[in-house]
PDB file of N, CA and C in Angstrom:
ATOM      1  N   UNK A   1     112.665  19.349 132.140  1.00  0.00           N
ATOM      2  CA  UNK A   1     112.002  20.454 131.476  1.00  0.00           C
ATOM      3  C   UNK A   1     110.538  20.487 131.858  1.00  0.00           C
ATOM      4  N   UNK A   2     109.955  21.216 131.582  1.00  0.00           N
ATOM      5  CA  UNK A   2     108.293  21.763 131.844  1.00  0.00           C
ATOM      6  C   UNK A   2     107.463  21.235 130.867  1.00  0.00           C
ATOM      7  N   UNK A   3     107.620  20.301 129.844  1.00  0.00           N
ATOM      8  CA  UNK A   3     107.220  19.876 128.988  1.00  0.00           C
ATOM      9  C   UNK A   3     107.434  20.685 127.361  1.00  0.00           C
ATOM     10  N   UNK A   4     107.952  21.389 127.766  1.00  0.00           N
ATOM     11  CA  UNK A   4     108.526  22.253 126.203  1.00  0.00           C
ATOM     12  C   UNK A   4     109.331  20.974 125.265  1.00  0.00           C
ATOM     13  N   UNK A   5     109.502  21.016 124.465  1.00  0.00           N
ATOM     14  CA  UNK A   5     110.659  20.438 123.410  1.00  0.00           C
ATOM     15  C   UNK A   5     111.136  21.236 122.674  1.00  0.00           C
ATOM     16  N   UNK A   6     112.396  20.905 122.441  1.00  0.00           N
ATOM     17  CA  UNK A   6     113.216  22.104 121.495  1.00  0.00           C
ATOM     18  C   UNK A   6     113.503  20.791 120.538  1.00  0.00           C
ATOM     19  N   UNK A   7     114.275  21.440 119.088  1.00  0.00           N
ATOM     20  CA  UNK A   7     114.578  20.709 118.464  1.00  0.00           C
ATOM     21  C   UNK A   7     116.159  20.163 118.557  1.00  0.00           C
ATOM     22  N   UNK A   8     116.675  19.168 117.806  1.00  0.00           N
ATOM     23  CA  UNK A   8     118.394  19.230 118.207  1.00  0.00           C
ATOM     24  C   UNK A   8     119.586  20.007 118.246  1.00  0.00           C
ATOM     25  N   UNK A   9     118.799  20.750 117.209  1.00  0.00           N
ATOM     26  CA  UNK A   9     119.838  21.872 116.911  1.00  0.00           C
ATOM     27  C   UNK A   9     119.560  22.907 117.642  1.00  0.00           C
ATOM     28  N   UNK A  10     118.618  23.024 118.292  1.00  0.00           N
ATOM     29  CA  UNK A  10     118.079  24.173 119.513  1.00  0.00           C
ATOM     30  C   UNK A  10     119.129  24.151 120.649  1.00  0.00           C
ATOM     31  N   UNK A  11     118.831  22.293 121.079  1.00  0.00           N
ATOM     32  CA  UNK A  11     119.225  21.980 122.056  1.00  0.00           C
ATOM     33  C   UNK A  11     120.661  22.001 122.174  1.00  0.00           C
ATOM     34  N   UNK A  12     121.237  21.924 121.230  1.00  0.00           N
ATOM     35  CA  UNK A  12     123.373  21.913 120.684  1.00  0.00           C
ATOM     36  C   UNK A  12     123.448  23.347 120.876  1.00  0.00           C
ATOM     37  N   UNK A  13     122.627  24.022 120.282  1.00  0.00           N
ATOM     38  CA  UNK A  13     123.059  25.891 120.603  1.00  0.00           C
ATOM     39  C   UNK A  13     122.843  25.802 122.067  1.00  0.00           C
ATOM     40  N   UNK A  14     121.856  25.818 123.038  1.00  0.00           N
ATOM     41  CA  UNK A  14     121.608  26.630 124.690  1.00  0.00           C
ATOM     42  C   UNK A  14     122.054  25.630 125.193  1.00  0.00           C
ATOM     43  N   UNK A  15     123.486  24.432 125.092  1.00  0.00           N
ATOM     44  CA  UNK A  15     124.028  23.972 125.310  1.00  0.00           C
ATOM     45  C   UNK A  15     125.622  24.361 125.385  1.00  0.00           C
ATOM     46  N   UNK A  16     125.908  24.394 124.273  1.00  0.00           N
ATOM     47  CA  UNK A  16     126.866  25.398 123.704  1.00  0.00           C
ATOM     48  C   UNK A  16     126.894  26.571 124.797  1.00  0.00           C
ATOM     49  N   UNK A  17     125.843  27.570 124.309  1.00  0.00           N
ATOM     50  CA  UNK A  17     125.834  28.923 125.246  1.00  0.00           C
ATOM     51  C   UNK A  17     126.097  28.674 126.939  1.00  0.00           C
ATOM     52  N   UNK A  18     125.834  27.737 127.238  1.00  0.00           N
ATOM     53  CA  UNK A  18     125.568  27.558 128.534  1.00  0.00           C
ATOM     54  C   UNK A  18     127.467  27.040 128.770  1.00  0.00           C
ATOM     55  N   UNK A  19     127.896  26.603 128.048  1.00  0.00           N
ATOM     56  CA  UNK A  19     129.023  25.839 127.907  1.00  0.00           C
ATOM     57  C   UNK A  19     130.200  27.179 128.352  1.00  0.00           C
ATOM     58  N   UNK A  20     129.683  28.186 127.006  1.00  0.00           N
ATOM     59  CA  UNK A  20     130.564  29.527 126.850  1.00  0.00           C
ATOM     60  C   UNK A  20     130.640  30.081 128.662  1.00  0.00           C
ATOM     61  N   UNK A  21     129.171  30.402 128.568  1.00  0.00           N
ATOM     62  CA  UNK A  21     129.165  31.463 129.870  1.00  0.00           C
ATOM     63  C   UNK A  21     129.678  30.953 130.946  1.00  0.00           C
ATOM     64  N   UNK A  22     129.664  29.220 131.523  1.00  0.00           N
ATOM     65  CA  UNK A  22     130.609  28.665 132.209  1.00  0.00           C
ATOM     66  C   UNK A  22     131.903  28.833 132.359  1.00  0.00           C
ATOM     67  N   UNK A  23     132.800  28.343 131.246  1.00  0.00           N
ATOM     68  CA  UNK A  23     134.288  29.071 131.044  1.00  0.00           C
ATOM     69  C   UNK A  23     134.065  30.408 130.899  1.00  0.00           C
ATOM     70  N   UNK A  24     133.321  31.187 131.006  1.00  0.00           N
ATOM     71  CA  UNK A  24     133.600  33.174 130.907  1.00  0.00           C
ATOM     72  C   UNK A  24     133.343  33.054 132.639  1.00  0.00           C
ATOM     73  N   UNK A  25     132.439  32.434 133.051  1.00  0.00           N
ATOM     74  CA  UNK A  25     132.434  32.547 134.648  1.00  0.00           C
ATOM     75  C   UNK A  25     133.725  32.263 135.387  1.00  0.00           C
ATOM     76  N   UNK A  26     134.383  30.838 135.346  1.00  0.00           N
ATOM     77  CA  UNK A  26     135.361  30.219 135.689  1.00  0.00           C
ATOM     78  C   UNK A  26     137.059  31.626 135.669  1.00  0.00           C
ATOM     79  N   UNK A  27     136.717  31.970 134.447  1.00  0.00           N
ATOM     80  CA  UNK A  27     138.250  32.577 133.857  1.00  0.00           C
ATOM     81  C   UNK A  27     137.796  34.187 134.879  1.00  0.00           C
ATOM     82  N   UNK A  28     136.626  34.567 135.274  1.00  0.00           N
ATOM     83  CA  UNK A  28     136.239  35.689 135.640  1.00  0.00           C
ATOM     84  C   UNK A  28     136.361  35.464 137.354  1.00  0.00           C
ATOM     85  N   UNK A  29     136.472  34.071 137.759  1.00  0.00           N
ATOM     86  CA  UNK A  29     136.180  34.017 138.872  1.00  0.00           C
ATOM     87  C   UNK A  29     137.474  34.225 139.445  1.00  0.00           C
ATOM     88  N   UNK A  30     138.452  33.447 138.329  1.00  0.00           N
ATOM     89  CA  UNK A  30     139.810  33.212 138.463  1.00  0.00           C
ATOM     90  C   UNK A  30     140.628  34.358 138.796  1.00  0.00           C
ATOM     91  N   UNK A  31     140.126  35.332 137.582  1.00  0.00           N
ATOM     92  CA  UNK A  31     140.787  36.814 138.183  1.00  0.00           C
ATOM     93  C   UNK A  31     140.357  37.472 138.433  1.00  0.00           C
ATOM     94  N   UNK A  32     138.764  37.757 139.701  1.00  0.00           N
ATOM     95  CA  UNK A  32     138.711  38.470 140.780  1.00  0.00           C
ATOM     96  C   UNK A  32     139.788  37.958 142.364  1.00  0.00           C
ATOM     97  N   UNK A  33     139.897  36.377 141.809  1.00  0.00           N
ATOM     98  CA  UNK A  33     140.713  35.578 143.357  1.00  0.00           C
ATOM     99  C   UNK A  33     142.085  36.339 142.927  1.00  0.00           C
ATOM    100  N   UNK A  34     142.665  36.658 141.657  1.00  0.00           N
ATOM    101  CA  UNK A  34     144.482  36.849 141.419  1.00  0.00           C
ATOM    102  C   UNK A  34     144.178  38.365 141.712  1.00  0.00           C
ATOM    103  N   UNK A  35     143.580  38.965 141.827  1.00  0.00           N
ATOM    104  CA  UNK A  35     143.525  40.391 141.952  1.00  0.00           C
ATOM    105  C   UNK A  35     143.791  41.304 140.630  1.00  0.00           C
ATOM    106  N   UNK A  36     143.073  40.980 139.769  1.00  0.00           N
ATOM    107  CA  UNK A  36     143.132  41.388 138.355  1.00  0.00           C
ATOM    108  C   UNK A  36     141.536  42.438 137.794  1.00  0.00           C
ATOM    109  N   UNK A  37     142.382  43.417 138.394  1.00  0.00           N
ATOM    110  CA  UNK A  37     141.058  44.193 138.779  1.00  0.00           C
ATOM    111  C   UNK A  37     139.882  43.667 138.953  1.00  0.00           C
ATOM    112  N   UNK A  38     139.463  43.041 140.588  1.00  0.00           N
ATOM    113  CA  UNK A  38     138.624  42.405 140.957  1.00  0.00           C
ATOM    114  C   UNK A  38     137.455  42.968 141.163  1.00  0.00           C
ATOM    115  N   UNK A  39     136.836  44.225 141.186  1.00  0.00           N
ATOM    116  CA  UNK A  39     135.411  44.471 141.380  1.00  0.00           C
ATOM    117  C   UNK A  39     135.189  44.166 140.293  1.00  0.00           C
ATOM    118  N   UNK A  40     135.786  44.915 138.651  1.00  0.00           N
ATOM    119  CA  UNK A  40     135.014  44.915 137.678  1.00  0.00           C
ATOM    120  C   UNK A  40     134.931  43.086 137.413  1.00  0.00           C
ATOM    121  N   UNK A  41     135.949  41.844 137.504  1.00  0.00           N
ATOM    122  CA  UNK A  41     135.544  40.510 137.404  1.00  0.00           C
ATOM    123  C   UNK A  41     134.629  39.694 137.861  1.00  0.00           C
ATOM    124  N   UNK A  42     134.264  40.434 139.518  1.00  0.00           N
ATOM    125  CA  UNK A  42     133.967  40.035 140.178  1.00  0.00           C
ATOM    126  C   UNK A  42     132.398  40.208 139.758  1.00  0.00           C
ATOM    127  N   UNK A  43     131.713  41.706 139.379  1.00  0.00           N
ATOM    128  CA  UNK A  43     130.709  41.825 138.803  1.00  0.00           C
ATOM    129  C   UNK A  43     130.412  41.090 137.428  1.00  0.00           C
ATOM    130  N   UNK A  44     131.237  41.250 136.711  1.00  0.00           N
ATOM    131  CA  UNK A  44     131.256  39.847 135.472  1.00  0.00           C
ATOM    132  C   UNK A  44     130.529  38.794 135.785  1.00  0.00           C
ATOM    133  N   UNK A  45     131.248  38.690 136.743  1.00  0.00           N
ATOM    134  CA  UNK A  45     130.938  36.893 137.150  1.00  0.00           C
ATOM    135  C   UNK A  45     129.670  36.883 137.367  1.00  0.00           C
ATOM    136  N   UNK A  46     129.229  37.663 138.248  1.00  0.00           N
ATOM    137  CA  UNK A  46     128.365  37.523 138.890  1.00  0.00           C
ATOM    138  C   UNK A  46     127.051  38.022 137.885  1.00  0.00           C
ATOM    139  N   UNK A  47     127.466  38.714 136.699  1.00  0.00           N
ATOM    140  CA  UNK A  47     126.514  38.624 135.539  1.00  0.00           C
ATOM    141  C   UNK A  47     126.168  37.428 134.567  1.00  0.00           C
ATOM    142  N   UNK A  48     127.285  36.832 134.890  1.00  0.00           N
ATOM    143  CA  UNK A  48     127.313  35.399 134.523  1.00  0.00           C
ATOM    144  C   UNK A  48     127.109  34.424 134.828  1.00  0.00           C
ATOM    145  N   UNK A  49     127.359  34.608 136.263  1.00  0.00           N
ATOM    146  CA  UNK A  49     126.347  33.467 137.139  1.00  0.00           C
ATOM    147  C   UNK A  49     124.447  33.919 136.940  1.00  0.00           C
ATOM    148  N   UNK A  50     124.287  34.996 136.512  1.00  0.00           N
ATOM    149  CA  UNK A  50     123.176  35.261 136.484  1.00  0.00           C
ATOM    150  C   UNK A  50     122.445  35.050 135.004  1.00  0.00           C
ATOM    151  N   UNK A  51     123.009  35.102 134.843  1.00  0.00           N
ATOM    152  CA  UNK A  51     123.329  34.119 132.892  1.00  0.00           C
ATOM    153  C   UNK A  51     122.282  32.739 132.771  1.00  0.00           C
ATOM    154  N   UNK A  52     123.807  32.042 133.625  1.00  0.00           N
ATOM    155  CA  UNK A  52     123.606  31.054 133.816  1.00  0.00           C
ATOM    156  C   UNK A  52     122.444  29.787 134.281  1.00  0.00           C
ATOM    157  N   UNK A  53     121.890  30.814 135.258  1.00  0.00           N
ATOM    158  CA  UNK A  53     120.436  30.397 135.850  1.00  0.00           C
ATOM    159  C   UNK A  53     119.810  30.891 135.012  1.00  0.00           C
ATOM    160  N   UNK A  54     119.543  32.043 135.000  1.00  0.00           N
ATOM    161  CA  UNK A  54     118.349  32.071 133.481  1.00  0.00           C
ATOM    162  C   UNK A  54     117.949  31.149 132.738  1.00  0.00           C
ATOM    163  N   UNK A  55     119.787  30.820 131.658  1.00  0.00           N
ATOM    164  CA  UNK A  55     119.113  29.543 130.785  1.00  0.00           C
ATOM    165  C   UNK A  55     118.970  28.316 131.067  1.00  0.00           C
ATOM    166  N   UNK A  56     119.256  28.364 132.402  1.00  0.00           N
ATOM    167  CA  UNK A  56     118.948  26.901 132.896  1.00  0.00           C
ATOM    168  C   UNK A  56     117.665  26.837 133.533  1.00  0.00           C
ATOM    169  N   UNK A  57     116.904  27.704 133.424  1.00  0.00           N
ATOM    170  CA  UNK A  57     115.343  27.442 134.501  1.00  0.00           C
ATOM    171  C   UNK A  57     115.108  28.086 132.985  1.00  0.00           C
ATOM    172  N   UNK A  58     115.409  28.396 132.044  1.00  0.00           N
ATOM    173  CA  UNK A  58     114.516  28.339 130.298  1.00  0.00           C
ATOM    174  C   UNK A  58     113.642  30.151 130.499  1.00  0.00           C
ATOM    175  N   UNK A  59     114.482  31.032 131.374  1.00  0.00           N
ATOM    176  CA  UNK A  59     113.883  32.278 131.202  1.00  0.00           C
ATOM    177  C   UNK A  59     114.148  33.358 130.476  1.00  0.00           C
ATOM    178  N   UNK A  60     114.969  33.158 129.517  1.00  0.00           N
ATOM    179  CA  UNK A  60     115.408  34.578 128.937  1.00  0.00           C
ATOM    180  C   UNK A  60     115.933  33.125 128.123  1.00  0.00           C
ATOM    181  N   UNK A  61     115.721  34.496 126.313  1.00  0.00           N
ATOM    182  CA  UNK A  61     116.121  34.239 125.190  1.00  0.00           C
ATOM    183  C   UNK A  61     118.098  34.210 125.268  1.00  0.00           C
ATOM    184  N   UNK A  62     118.148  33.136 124.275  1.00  0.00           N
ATOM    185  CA  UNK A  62     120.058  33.587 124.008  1.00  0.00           C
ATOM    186  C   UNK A  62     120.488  34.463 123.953  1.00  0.00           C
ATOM    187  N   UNK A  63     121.524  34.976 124.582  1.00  0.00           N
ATOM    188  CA  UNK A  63     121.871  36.424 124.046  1.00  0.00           C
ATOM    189  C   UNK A  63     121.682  36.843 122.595  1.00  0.00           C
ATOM    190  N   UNK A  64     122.402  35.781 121.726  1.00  0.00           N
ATOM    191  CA  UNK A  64     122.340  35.965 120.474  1.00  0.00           C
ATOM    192  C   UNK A  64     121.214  36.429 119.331  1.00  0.00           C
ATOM    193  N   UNK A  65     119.908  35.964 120.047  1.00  0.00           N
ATOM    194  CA  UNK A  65     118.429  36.407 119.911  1.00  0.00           C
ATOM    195  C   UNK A  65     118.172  38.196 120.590  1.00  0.00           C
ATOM    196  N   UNK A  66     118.713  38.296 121.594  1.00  0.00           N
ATOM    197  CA  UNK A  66     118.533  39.830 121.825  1.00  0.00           C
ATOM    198  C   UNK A  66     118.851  40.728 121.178  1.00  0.00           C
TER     199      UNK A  66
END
């Protein structure tokens, strides 16, 4: 981290979240490969991979905060 601290229960939630959007990536990735209407999964994913980096470089609030 950059020297920020969160508290524990901060840290169990954008843990958690980060947890969710992983399995929503995975299950999204899964069915753009089965052909399960793959543009719209495929963009999913790829909103989710974009998710993903966000809260991991600490740039954007939880969704749940928006």
């Amino acid at each position: 981290m950059d020297g920020r601290r969160c508290c524990e229960s901060a840290c169990y939630d954008h843990a958690q979240q980060r947890s969710l959007y992983r399995h929503a990536l995975n299950a999204l990735l899964l069915a753009s490969r089965s052909g399960c209407d793959s543009a719209m999964a495929r963009e999913l994913a790829e909103r989710c991979a974009e998710i993903l980096r966000d809260a991991d470089e600490g740039d954007r609030q939880p969704v749940v905060m928006r």
